[in-house]
Protein backbone atom coordinates (compact mmCIF):
# COMPACT_ATOMS: atom_id res chain seq x y z
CA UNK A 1 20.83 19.77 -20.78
CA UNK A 2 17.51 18.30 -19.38
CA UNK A 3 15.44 17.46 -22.62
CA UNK A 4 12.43 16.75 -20.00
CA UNK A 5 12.40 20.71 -18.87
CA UNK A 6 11.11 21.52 -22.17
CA UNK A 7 8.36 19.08 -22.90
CA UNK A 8 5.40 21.15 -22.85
CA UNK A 9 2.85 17.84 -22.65
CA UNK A 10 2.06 16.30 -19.24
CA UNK A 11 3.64 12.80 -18.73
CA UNK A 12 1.51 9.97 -19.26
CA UNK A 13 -0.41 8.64 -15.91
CA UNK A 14 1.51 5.59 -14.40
CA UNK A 15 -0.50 2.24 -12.70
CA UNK A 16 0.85 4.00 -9.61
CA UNK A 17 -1.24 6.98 -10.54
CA UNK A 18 -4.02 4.81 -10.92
CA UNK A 19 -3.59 3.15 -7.74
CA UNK A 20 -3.24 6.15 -6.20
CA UNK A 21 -6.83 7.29 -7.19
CA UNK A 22 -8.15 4.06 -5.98
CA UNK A 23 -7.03 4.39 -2.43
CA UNK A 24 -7.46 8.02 -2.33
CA UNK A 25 -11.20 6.80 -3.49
CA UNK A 26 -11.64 4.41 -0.94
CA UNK A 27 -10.52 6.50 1.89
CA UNK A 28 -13.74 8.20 0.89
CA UNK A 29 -15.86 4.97 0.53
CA UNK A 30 -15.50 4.91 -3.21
CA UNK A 31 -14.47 1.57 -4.71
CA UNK A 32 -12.56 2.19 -7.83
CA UNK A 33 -11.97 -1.14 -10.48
CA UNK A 34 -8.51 -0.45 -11.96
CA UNK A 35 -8.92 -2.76 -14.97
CA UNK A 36 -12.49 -1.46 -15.72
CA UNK A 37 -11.22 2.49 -15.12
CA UNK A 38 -8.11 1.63 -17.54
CA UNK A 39 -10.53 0.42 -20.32
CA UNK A 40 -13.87 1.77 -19.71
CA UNK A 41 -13.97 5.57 -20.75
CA UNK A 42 -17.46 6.53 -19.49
CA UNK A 43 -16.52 4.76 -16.20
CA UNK A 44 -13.39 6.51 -15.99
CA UNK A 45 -14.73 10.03 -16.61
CA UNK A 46 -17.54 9.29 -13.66
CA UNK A 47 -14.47 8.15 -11.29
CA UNK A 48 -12.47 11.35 -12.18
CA UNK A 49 -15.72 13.58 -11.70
CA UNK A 50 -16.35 12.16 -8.58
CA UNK A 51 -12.46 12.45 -7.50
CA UNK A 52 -12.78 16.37 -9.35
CA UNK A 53 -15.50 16.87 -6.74
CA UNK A 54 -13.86 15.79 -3.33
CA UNK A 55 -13.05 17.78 -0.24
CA UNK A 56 -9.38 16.31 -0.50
CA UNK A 57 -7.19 18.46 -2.50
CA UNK A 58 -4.58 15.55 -3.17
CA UNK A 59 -7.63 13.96 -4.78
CA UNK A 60 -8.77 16.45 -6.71
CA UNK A 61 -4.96 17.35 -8.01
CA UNK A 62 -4.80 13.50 -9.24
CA UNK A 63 -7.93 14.00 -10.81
CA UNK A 64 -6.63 16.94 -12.90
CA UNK A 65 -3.23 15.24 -13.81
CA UNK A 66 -5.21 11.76 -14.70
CA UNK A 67 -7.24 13.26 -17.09
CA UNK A 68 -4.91 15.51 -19.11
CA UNK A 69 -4.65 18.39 -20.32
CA UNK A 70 -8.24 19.91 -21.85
CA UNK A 71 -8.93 19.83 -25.55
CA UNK A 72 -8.64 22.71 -27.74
């Protein structure tokens, strides 16, 4: 039996996620700072706005996985 199938929570982002989101970002002109977006919430919510608001869908579906699923 796959355990995994039934986990109703998202799995956590990965670095690669991150990383991701930074070149995804840049191919836009956007420079994203991984450290700073890791440890800097306001920065990180501006990034994932920006990212929420592109013209690429791939973009904007990282954006939605990297920040979680909404509060109650």
């Amino acid at each position: 039996m796959n355990t995994i199938a039934f986990n109703k929570l998202a799995p956590a982002p990965e670095l690669v996620d991150f990383v991701d989101l930074k070149w995804l970002m840049a191919c836009e002109g956007r420079r994203v700072d991984l450290s700073r977006l890791q440890t800097d919430a306001a920065y990180a919510r501006q990034c994932l706005a920006l990212a929420s608001a592109s013209p690429s869908a791939v973009l904007r579906q990282l954006a939605v996985r990297l920040a979680g699923p909404a509060a109650p």
